[in-house]
C-alpha atoms as a PDB file:
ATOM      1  CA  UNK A   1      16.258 -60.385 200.311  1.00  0.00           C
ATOM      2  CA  UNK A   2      17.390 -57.504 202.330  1.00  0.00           C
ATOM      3  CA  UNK A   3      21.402 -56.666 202.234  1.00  0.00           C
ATOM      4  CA  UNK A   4      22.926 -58.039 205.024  1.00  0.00           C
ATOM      5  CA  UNK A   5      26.003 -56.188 206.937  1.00  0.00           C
ATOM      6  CA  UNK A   6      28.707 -57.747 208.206  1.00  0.00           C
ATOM      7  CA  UNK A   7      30.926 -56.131 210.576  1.00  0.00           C
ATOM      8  CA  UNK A   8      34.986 -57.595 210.807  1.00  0.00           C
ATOM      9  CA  UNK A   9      37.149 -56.715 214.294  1.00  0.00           C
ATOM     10  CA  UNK A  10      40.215 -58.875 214.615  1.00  0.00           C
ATOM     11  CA  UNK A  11      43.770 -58.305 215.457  1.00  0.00           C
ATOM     12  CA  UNK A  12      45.494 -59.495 211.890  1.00  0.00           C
ATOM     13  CA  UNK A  13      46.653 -56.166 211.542  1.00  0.00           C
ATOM     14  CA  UNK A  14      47.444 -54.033 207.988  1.00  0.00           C
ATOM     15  CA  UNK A  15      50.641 -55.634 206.511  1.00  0.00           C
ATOM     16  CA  UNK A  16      49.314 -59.313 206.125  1.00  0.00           C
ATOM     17  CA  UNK A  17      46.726 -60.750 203.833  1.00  0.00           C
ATOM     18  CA  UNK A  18      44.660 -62.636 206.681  1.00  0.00           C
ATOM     19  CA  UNK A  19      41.817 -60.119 206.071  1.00  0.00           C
ATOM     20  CA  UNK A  20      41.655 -59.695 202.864  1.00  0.00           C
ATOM     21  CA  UNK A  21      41.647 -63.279 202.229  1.00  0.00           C
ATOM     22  CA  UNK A  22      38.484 -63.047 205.228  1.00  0.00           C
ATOM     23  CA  UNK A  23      36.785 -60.812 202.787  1.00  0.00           C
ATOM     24  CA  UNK A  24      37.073 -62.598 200.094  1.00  0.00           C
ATOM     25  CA  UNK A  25      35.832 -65.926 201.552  1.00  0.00           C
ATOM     26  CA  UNK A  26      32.843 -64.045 202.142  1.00  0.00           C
ATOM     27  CA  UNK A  27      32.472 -62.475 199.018  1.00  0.00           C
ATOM     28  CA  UNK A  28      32.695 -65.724 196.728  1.00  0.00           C
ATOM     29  CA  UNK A  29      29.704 -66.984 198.826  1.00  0.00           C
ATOM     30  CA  UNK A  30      27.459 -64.050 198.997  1.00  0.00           C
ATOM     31  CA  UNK A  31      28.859 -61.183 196.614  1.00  0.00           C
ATOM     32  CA  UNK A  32      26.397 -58.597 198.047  1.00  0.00           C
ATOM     33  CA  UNK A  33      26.658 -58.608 201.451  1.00  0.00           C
ATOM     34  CA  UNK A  34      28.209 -54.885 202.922  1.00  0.00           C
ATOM     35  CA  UNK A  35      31.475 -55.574 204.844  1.00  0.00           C
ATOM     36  CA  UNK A  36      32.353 -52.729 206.767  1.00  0.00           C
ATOM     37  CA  UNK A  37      35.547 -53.062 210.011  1.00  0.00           C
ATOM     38  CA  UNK A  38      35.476 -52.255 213.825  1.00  0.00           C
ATOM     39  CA  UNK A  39      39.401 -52.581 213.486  1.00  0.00           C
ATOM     40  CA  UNK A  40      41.255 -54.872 211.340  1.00  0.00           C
ATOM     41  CA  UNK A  41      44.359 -53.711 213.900  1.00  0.00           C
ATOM     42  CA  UNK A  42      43.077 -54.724 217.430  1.00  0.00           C
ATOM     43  CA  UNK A  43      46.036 -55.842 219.968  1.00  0.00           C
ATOM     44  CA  UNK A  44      47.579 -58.462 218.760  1.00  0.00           C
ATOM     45  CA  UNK A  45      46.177 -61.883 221.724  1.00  0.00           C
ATOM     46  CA  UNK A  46      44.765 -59.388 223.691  1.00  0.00           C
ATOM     47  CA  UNK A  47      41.109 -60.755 224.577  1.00  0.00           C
ATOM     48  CA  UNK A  48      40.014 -57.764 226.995  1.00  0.00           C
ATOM     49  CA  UNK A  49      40.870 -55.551 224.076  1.00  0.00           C
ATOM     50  CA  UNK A  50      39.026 -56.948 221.454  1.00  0.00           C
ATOM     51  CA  UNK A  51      35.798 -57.034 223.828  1.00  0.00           C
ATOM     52  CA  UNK A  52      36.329 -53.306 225.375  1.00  0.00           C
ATOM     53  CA  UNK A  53      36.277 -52.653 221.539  1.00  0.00           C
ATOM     54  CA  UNK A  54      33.119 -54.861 220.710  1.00  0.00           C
ATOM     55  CA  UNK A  55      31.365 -53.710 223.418  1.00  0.00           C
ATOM     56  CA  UNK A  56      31.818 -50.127 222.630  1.00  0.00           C
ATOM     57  CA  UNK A  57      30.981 -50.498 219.335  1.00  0.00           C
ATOM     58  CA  UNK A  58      28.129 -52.806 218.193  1.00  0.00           C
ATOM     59  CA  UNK A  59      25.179 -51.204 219.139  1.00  0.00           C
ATOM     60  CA  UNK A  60      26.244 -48.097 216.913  1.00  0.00           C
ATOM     61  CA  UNK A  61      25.186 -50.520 214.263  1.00  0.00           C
ATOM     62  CA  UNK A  62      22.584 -51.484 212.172  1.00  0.00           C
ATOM     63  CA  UNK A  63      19.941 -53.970 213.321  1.00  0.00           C
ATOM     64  CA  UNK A  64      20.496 -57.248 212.367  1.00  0.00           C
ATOM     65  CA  UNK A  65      24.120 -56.707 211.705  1.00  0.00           C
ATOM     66  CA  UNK A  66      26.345 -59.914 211.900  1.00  0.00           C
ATOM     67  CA  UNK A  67      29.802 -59.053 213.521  1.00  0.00           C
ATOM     68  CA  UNK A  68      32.451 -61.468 212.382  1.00  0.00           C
ATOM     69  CA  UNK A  69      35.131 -61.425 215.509  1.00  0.00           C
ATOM     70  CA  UNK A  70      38.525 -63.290 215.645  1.00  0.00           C
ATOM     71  CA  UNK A  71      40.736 -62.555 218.166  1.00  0.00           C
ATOM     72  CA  UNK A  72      41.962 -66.079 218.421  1.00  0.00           C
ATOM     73  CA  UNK A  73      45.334 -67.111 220.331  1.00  0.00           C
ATOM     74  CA  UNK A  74      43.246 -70.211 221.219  1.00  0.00           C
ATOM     75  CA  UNK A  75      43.066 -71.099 217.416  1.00  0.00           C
ATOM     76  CA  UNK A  76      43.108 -74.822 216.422  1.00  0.00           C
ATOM     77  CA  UNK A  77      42.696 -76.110 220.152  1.00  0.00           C
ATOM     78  CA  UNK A  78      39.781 -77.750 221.340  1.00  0.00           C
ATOM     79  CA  UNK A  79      38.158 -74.151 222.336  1.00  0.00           C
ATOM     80  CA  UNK A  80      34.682 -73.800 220.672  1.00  0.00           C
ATOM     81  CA  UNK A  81      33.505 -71.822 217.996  1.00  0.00           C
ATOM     82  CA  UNK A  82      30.335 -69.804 218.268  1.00  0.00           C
ATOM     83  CA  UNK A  83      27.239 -68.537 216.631  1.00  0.00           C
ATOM     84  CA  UNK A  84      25.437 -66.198 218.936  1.00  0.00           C
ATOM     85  CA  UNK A  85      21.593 -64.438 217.922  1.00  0.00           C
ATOM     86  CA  UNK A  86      20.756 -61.621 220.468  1.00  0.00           C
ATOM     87  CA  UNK A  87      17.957 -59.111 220.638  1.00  0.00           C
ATOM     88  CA  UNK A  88      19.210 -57.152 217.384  1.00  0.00           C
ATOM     89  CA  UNK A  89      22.438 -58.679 216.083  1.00  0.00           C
ATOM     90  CA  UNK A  90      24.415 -62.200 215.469  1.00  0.00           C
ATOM     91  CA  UNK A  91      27.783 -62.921 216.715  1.00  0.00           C
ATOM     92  CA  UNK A  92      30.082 -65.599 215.522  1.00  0.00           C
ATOM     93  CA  UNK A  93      33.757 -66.073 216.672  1.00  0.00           C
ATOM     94  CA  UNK A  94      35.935 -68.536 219.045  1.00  0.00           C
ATOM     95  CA  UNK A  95      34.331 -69.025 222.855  1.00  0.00           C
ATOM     96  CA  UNK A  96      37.265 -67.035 224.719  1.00  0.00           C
ATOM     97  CA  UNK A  97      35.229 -64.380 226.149  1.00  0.00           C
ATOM     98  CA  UNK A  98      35.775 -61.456 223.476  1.00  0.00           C
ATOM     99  CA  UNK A  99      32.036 -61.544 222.748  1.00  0.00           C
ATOM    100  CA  UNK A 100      31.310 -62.529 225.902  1.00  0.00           C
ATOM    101  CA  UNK A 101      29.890 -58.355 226.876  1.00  0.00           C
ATOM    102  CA  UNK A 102      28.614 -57.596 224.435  1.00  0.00           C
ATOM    103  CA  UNK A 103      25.826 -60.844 223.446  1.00  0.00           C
ATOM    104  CA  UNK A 104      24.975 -60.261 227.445  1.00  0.00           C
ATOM    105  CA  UNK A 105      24.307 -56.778 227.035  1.00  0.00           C
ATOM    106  CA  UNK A 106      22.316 -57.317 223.997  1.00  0.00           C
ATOM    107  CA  UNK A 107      20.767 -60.177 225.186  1.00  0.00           C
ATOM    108  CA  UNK A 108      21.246 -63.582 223.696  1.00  0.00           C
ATOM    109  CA  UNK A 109      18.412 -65.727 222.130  1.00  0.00           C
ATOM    110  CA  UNK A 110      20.422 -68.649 220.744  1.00  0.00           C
ATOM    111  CA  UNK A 111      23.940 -69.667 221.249  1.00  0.00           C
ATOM    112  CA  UNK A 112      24.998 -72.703 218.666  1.00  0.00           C
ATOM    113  CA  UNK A 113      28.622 -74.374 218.263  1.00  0.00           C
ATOM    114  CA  UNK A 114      29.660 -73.877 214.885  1.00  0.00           C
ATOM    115  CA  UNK A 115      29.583 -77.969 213.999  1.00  0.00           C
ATOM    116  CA  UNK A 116      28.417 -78.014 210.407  1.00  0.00           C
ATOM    117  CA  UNK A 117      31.486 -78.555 207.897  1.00  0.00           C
ATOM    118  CA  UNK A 118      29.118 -78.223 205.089  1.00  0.00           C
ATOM    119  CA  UNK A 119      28.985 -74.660 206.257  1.00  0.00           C
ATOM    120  CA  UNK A 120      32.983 -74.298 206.420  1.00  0.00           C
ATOM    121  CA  UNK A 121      35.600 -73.184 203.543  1.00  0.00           C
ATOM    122  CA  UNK A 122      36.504 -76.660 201.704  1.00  0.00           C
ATOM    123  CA  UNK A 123      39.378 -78.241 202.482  1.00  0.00           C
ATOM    124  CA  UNK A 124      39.551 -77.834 205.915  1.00  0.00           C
ATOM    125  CA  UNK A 125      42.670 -79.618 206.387  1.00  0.00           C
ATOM    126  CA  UNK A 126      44.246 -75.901 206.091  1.00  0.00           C
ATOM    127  CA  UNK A 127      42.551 -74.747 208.780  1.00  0.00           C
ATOM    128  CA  UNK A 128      44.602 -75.382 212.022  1.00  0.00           C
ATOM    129  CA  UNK A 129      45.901 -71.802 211.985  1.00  0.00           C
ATOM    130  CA  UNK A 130      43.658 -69.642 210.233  1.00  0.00           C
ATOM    131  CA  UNK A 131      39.560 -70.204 211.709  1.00  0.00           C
ATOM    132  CA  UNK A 132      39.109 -66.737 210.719  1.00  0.00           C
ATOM    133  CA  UNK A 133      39.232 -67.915 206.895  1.00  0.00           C
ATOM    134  CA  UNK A 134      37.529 -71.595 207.053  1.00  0.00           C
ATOM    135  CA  UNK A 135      35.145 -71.735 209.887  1.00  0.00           C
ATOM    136  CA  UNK A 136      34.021 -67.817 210.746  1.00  0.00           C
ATOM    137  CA  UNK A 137      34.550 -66.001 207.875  1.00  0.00           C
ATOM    138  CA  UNK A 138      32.568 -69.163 205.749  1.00  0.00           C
ATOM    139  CA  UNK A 139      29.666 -69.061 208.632  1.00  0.00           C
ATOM    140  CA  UNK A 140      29.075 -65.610 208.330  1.00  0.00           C
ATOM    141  CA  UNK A 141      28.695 -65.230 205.102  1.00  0.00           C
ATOM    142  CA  UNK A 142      26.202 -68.294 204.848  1.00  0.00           C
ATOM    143  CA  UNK A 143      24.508 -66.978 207.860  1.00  0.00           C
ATOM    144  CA  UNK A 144      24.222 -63.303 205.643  1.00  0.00           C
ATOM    145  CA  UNK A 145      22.435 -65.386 203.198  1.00  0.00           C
ATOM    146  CA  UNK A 146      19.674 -66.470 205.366  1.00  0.00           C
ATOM    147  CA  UNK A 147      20.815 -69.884 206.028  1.00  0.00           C
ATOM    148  CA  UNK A 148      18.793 -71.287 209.789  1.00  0.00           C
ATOM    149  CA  UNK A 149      20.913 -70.284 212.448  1.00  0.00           C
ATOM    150  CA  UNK A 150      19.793 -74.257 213.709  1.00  0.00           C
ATOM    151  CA  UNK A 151      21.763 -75.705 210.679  1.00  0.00           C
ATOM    152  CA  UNK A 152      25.151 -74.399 212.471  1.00  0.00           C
ATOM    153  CA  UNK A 153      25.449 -77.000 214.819  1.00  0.00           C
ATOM    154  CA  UNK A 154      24.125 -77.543 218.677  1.00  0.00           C
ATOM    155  CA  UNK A 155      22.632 -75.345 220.770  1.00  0.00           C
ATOM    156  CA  UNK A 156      24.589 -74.460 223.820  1.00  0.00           C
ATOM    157  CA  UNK A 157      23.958 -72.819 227.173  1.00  0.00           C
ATOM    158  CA  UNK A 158      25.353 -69.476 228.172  1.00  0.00           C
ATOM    159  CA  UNK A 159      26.539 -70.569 231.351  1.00  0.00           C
ATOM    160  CA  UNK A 160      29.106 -73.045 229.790  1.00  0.00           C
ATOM    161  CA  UNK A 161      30.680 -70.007 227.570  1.00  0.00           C
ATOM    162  CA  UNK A 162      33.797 -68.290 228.554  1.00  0.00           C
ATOM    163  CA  UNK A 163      33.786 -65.151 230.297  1.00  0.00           C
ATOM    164  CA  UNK A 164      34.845 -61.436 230.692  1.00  0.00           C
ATOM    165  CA  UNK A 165      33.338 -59.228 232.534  1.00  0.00           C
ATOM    166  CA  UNK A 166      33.756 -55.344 233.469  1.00  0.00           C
ATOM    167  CA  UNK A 167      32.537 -55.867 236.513  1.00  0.00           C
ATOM    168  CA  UNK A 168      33.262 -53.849 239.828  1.00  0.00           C
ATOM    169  CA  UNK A 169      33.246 -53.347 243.492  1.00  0.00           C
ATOM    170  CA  UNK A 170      32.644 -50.819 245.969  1.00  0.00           C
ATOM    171  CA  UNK A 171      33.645 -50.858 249.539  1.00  0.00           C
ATOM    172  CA  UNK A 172      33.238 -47.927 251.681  1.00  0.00           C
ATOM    173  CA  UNK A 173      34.978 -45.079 249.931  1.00  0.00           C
ATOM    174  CA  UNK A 174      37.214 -47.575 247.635  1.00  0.00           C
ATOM    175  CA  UNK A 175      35.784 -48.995 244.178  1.00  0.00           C
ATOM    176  CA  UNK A 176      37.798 -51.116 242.484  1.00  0.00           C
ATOM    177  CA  UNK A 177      37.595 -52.970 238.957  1.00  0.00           C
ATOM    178  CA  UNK A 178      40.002 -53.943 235.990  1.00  0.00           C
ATOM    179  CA  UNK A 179      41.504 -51.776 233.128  1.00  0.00           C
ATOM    180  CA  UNK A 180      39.673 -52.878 230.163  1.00  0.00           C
ATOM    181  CA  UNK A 181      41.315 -51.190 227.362  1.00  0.00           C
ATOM    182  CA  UNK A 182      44.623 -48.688 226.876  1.00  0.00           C
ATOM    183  CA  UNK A 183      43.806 -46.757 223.448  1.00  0.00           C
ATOM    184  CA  UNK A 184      46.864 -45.228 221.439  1.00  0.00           C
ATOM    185  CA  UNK A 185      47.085 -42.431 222.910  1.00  0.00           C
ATOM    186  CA  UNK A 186      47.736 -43.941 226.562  1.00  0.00           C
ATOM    187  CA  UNK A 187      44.753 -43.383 228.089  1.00  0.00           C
ATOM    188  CA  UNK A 188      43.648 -46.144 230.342  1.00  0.00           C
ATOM    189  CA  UNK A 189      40.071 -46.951 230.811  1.00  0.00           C
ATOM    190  CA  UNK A 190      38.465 -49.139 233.622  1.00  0.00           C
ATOM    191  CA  UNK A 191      35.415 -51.263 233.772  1.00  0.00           C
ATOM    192  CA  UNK A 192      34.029 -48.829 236.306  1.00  0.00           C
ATOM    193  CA  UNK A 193      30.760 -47.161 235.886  1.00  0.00           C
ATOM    194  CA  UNK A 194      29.654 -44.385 237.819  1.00  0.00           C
ATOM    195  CA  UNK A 195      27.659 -41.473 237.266  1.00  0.00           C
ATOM    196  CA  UNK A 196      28.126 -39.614 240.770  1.00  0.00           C
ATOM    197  CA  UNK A 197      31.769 -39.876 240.982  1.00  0.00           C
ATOM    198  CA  UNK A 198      34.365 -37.675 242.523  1.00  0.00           C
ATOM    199  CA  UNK A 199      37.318 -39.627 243.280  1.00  0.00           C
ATOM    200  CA  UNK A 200      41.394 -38.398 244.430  1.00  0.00           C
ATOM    201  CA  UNK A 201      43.485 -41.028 243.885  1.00  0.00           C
ATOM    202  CA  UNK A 202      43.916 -44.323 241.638  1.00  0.00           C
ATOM    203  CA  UNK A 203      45.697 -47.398 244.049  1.00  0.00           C
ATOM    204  CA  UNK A 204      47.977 -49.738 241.727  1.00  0.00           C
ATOM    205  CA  UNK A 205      49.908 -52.363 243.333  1.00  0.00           C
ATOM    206  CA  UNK A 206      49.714 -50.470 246.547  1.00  0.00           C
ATOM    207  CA  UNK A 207      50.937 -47.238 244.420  1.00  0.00           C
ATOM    208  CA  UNK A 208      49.148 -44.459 245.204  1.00  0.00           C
ATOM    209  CA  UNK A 209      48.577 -41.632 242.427  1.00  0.00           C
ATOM    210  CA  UNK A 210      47.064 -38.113 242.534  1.00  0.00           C
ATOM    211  CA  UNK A 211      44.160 -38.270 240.373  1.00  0.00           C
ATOM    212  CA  UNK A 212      42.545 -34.431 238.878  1.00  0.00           C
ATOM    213  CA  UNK A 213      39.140 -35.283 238.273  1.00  0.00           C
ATOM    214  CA  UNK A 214      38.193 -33.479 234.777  1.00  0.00           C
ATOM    215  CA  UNK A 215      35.708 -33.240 232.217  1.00  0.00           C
ATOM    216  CA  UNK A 216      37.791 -33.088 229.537  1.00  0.00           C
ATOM    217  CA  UNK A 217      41.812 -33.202 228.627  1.00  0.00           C
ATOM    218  CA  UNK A 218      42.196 -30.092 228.445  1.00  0.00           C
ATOM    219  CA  UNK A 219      41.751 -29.872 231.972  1.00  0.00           C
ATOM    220  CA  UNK A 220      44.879 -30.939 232.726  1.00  0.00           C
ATOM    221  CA  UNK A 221      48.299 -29.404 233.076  1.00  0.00           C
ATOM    222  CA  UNK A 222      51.548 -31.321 231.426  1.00  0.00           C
ATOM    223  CA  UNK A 223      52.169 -34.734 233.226  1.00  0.00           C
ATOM    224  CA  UNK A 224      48.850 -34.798 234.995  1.00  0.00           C
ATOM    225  CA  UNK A 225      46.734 -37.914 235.884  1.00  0.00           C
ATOM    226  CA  UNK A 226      43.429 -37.046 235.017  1.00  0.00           C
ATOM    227  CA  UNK A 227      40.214 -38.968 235.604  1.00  0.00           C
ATOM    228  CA  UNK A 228      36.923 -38.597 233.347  1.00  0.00           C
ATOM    229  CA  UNK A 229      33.745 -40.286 232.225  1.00  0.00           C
ATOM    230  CA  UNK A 230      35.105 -41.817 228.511  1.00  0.00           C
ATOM    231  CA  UNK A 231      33.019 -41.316 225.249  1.00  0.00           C
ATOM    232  CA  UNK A 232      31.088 -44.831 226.420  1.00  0.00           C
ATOM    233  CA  UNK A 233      30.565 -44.055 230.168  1.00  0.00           C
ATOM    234  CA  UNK A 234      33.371 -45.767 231.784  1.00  0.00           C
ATOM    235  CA  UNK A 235      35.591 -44.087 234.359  1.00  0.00           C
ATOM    236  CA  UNK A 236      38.966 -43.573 232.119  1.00  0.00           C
ATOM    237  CA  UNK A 237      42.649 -41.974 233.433  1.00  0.00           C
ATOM    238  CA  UNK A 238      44.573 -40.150 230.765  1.00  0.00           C
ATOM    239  CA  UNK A 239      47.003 -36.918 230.582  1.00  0.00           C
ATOM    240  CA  UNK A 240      46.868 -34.211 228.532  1.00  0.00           C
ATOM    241  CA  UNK A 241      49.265 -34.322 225.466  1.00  0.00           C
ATOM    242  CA  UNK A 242      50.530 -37.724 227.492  1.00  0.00           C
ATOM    243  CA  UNK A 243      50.759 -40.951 228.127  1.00  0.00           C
ATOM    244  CA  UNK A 244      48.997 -42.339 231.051  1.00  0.00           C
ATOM    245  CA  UNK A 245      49.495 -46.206 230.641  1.00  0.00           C
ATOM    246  CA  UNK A 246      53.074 -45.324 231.131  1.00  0.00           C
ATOM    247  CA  UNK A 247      52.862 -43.403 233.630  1.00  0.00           C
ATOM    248  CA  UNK A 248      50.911 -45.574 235.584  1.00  0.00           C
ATOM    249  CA  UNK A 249      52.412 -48.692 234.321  1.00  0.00           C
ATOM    250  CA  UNK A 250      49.585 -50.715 233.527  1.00  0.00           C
ATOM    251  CA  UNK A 251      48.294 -53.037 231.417  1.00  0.00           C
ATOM    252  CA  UNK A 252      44.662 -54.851 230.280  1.00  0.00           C
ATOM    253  CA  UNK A 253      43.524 -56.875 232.797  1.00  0.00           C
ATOM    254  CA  UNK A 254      45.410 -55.258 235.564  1.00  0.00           C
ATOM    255  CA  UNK A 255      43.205 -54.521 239.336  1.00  0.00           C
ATOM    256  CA  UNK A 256      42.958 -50.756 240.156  1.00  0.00           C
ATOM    257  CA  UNK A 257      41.188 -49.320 242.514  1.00  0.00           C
ATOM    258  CA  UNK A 258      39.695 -45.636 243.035  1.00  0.00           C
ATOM    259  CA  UNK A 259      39.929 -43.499 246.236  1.00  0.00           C
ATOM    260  CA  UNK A 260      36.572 -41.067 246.807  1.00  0.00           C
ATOM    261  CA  UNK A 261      37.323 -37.195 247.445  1.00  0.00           C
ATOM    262  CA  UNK A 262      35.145 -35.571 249.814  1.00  0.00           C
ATOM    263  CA  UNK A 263      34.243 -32.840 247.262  1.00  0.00           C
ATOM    264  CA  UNK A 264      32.846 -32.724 243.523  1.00  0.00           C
ATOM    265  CA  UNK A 265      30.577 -33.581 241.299  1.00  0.00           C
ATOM    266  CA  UNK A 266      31.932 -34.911 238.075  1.00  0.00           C
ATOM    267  CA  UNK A 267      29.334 -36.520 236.565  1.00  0.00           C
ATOM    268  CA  UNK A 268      28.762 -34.965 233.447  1.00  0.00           C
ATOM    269  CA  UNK A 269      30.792 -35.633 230.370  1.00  0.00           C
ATOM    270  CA  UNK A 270      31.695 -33.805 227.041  1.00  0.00           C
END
């Protein structure tokens, strides 16, 4: 049997045991499964986060790669947990949206809610706070060893699961979408897309900023809002040696919207 990978992103952070304990689930059931992390260290509740990260991330990986995601503030109410099999990969994790991106992009071929105690950590009576341990952790490694991804539980429709999208809109000369993820350095990218782009300004809450649109940070003088295409082809706003999410005060899940310039052509990237 082939050695499966399994790849961890949740937001437990560094100083707590909650992933090492994850591990180790995973490694008394199938002791040679590869467990490699997206981020142990994602923002703590923050569900556009975690899927800005997912999405940007997955397909970097091996085929057939199972990616083991809790980002959970929803954990031990009635929200569902989830076994997803797309084109290349699996998915398993709670039905809040995080993975939401990133199974559509890949395209899903089975979605199942994770039903089968047989398949969790025994007892499960200490599982009201810690999923990541006795329902996702357990499934993934059982699912790393081959077990039908039919034995999970039900099959479910995509339709029913929650959502988040990076969607946007354009209207006229104005696009507008949401920011999907601030990194630690400030920088503040949006679900827009766009490969012929050559906007002036960023609108917040009726706030209008000068935008320099750039092709890199160095670009930019101190203290200047500057707009490029990211490392994974969104539209992103940082400053050079700064902080733009402060600047702009702004947050995940916050509307922006994008003013057009009447000259340039930005559209390649570093």
């Amino acid at each position: 049997m082939e050695t499966k990978n399994i790849a961890i992103l949740t937001d437990f952070g560094i100083s707590d045991n909650y992933n090492g304990v994850m591990e180790g689930v995973i490694r008394k059931i199938n002791k040679n499964v590869n467990i490699t992390y997206i981020t142990p260290n994602a923002k703590n509740f923050n569900l556009y986060s975690g899927a800005y990260l997912l999405y940007t991330s997955f397909s970097y990986f091996r085929k057939g790669t199972i990616f083991l995601v809790v980002i959970d503030p929803g954990v031990g109410s009635s929200r569902r947990a989830l076994l997803v099999k797309t084109t290349n990969y699996y998915f398993i994790g709670p039905d809040n949206g995080v993975i939401f991106p990133s199974i559509v992009k890949d395209q899903p071929s089975k979605i199942v809610q994770l039903e089968n105690n047989k398949l969790f950590l025994s007892p499960l009576n200490y599982s009201n706070t810690f999923h990541g341990r006795d329902i996702f952790a357990s499934a993934a490694a059982y699912l790393s060893l081959d077990v039908n991804i039919d034995i999970f539980g039900p099959e479910i429709n995509l339709n029913t699961l929650n959502k988040i999208s990076f969607d946007f809109k354009r209207e006229k000369s104005i696009v507008c979408g949401k920011v999907i993820y601030i990194d630690h350095f400030g920088n503040v990218a949006t679900s827009i897309v766009d490969n012929q782009w050559k906007y002036k300004d960023v609108i917040i809450d009726e706030k209008k900023f000068e935008l320099k649109p750039s092709r890199t940070f160095s670009d930019g003088n101190e203290n200047e809002l500057l707009l490029y295409k990211n490392g994974y082809g969104f539209l992103e706003i940082g400053i050079n040696k700064g902080n733009a999410s402060i600047k702009l005060e702004i947050k995940e899940g916050d509307e922006l919207c994008l003013e057009e310039s009447i000259q340039g052509d930005f559209s390649h990237s570093t």
